[in-house]
Protein backbone atom coordinates (compact mmCIF):
# COMPACT_ATOMS: atom_id res chain seq x y z
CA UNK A 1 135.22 39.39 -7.42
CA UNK A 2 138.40 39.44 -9.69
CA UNK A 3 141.86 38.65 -8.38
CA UNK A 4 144.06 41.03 -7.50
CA UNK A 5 147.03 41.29 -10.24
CA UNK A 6 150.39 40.29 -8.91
CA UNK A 7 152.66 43.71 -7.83
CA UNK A 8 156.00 43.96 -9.00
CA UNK A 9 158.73 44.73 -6.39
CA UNK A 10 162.14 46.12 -7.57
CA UNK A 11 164.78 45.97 -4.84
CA UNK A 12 167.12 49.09 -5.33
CA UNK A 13 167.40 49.21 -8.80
CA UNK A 14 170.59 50.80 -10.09
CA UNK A 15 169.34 51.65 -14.16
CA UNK A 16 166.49 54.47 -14.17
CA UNK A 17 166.15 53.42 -17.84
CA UNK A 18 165.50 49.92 -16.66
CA UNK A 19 163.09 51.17 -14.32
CA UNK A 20 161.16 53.34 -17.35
CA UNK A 21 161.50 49.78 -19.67
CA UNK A 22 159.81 47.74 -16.56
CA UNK A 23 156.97 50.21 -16.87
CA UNK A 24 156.22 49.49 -20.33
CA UNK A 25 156.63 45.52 -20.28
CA UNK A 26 154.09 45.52 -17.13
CA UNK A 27 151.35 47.35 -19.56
CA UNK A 28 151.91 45.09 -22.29
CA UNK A 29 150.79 42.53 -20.08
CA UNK A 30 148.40 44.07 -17.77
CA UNK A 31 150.26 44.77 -15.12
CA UNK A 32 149.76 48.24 -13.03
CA UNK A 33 151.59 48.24 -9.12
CA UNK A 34 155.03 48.48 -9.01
CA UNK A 35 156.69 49.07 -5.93
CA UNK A 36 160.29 50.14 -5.54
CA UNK A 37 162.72 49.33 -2.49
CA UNK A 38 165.28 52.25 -1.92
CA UNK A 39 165.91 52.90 -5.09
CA UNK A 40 169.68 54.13 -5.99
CA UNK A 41 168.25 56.59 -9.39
CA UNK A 42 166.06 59.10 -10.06
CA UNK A 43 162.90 56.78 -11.02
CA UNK A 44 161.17 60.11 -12.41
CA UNK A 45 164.16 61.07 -14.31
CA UNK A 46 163.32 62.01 -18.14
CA UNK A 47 165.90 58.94 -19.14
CA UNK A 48 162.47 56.61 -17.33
CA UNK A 49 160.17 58.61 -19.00
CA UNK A 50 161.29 58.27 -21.82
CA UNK A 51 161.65 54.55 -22.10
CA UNK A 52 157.96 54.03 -20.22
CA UNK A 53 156.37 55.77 -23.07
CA UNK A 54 152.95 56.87 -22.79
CA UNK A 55 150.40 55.48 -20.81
CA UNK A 56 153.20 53.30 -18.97
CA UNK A 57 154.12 56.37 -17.77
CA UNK A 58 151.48 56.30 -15.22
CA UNK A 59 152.71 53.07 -14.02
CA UNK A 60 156.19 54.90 -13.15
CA UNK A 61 154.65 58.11 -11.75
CA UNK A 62 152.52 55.93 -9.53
CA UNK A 63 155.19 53.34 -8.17
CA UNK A 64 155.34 53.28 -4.13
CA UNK A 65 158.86 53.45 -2.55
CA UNK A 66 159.81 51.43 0.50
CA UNK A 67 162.81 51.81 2.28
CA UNK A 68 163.60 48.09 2.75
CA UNK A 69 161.55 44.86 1.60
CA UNK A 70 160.11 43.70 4.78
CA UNK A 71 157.49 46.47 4.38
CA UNK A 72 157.21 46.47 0.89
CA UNK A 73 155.99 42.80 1.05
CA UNK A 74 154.31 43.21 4.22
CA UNK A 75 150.23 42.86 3.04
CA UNK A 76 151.54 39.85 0.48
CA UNK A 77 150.71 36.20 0.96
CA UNK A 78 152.39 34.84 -2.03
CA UNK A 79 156.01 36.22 -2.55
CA UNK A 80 158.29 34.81 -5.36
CA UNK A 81 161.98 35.83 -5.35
CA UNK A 82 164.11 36.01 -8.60
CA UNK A 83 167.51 34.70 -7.78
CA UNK A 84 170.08 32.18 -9.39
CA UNK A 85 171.04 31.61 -5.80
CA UNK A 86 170.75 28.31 -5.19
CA UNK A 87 170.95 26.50 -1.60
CA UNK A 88 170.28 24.21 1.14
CA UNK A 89 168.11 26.71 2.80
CA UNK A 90 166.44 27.31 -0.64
CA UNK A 91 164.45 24.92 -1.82
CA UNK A 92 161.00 25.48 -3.53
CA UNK A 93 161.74 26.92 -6.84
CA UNK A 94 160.13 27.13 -10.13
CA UNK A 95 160.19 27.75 -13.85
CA UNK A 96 159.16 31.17 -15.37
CA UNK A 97 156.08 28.87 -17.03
CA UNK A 98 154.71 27.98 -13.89
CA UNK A 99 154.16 31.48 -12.60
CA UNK A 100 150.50 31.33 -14.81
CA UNK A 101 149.51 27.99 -12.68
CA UNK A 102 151.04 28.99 -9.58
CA UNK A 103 149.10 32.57 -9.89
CA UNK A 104 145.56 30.77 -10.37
CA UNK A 105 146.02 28.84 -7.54
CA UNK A 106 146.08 31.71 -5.28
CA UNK A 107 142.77 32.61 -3.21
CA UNK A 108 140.92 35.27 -5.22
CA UNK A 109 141.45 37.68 -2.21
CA UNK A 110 145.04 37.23 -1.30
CA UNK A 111 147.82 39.11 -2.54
CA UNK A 112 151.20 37.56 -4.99
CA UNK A 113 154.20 39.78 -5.47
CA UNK A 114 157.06 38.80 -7.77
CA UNK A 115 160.63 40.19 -6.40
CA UNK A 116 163.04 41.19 -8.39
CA UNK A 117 166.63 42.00 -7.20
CA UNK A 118 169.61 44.48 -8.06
CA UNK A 119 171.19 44.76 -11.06
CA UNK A 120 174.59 43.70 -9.73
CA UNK A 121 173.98 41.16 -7.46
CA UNK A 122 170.07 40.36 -7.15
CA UNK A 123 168.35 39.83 -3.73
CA UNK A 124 170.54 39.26 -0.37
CA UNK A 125 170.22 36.32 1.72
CA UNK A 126 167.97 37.83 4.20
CA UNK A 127 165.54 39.46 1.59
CA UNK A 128 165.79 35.80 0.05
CA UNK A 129 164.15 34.59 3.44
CA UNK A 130 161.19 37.06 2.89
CA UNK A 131 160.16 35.19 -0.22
CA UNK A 132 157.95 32.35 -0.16
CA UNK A 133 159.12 30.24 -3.10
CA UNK A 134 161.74 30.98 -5.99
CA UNK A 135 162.03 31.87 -9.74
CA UNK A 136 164.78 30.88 -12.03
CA UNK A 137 165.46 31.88 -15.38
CA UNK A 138 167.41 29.23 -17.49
CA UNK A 139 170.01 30.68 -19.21
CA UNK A 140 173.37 29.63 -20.54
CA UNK A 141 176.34 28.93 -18.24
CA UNK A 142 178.83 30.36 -20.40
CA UNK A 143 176.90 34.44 -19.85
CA UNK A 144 174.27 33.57 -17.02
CA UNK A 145 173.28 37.27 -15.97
CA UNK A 146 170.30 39.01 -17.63
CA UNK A 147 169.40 42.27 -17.80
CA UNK A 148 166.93 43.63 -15.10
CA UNK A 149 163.87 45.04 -17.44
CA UNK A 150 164.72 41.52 -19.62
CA UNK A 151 163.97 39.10 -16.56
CA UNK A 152 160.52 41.07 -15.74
CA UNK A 153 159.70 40.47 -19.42
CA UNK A 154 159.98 36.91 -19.39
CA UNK A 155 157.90 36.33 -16.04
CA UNK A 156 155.49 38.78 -16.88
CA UNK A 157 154.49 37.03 -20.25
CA UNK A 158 154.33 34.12 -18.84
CA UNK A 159 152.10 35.22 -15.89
CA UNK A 160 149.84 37.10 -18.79
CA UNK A 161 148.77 34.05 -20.18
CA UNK A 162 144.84 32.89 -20.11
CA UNK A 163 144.84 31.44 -16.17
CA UNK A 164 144.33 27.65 -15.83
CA UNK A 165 140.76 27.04 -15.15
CA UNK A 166 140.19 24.13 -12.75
CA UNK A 167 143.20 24.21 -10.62
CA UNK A 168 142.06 23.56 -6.55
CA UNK A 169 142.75 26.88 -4.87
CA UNK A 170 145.22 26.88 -2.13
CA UNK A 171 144.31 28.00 1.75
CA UNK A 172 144.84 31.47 2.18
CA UNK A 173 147.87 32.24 4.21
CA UNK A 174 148.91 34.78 6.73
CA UNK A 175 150.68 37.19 5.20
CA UNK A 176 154.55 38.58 5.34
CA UNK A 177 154.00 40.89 7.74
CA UNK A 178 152.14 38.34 10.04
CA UNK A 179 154.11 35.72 9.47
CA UNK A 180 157.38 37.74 9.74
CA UNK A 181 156.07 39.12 13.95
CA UNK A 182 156.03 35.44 14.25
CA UNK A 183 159.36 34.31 13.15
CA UNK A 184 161.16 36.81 15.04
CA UNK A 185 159.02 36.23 18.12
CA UNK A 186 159.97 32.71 17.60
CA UNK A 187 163.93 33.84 17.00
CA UNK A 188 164.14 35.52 20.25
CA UNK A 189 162.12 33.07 22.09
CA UNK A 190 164.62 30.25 21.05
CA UNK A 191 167.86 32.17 22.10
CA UNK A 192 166.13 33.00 25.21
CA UNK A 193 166.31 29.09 26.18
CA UNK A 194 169.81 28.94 24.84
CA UNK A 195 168.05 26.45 21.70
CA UNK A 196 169.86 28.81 19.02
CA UNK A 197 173.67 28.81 18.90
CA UNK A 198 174.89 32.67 20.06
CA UNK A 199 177.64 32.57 17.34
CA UNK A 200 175.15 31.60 14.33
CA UNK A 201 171.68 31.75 15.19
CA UNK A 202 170.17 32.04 11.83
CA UNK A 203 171.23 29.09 11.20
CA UNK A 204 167.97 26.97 12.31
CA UNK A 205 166.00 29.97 11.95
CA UNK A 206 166.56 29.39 8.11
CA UNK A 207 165.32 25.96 8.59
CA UNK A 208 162.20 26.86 10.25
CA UNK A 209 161.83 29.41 7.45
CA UNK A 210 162.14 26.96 4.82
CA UNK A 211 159.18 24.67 6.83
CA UNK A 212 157.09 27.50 7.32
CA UNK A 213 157.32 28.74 3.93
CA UNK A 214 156.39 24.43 2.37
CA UNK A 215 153.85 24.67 5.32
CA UNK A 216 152.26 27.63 4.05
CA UNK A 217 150.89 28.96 7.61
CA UNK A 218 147.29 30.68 7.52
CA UNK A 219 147.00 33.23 10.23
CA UNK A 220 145.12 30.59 12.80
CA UNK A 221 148.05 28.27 12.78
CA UNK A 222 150.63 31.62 13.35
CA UNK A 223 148.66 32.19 16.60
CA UNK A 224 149.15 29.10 17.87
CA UNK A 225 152.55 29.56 17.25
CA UNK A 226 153.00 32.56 18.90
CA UNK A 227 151.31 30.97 21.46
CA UNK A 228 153.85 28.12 21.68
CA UNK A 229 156.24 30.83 22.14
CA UNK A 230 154.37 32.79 24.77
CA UNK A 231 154.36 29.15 26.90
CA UNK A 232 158.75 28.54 26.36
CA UNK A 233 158.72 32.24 27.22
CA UNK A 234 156.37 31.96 30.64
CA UNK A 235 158.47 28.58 31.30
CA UNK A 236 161.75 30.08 30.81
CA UNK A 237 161.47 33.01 33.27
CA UNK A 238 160.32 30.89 35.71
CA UNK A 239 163.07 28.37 35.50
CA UNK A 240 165.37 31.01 35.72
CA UNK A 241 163.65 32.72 38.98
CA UNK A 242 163.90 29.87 40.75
């Protein structure tokens, strides 16, 4: 059984020429599923063609639109974000050269996406929570931003490199869509018991995120969660009819 290749997740790109360039880079590396989130151009415009160039082409014909993130990560296990957004709630980045290691540790059967964001100011805050871990490019302070279709370059060499051989595989995790149910069962749970503060709730949720996400929940230990849940739930109305 061969691994599944990474897909490549553009969140509403903004350049259709961009879009057409992505397509090429992913064939010179072996990379086929790209998925696009709402995007704001014509992807099939002759301007994408045109830079895809023949059998990339394909590639662009073929991409799946989503109309937000959430679904199109929902059947992925492994999701890294591209951002230069740096914060207390984000913690677990890496290094374009680590995508190749990262990538072989992944269960043969399990699913990695690699998110990039828009053009003009990259991935949001709460598409940021959706991502497992982080990718940063190092680039000079003095002209920091790089262009879309340049970024995917760089992390797509680097994850077309000869896999490690004799790294431990990691458990396989529940995916996003799995893990998601949980979080907001979780979310509304804790506000239910008045745990969450009303004027800033996410504000522990993003904390949880960030343990869940260093965790790395399989779909057992989500259960139990949800189970956990279903109890404060059961306890709360209760409480509250007596």
């Amino acid at each position: 059984m061969t691994k599944t290749p990474p897909v490549i997740i553009l969140v509403e790109p903004q350049g259709d020429r961009n879009i057409g360039s992505i397509c090429r880079v992913m064939l010179n590396f072996g990379f086929q599923e790209l998925r696009l989130v709402n995007p704001q151009v014509d992807h099939l415009s002759k301007d994408a063609r045109d830079m895809a160039v023949k059998e990339a082409k394909e590639i662009l014909k073929n991409a799946t639109i989503f109309k937000d993130l959430q679904g199109a990560v929902a059947d992925c296990h492994y999701i890294f974000g591209t951002s230069r957004r740096f914060g207390k709630y984000r913690t677990d980045w890496h290094l374009p050269e680590d995508l190749n290691s990262l990538q072989a540790s992944i269960p043969i059967e399990q699913n990695m996406a690699l998110v990039f964001g828009r053009e003009d100011h990259g991935l949001s805050t709460a598409e940021l929570d959706l991502c497992t871990s982080f990718i940063a490019i190092p680039t000079s302070t003095a002209f920091p931003s790089m262009n879309l279709a340049q970024a995917v370059g760089i992390c797509l060499y680097e994850l077309g490199k000869v896999a490690s051989q004799g790294l431990p595989q990691q458990r396989q995790l529940a995916n996003n869509a799995v893990l998601e149910r949980m979080v907001q069962h979780m979310r509304t749970t804790l506000a239910r018991c008045d745990y969450l503060d009303p004027q800033n709730p996410d504000h522990i949720i993003h904390t949880y995120r960030k343990i869940f996400s260093r965790a790395g929940l399989n779909e057992r230990e989500v259960r139990v969660l949800h189970g956990l849940w279903h109890k404060i739930d059961w306890l709360t109305k209760n409480q509250r009819n007596q």
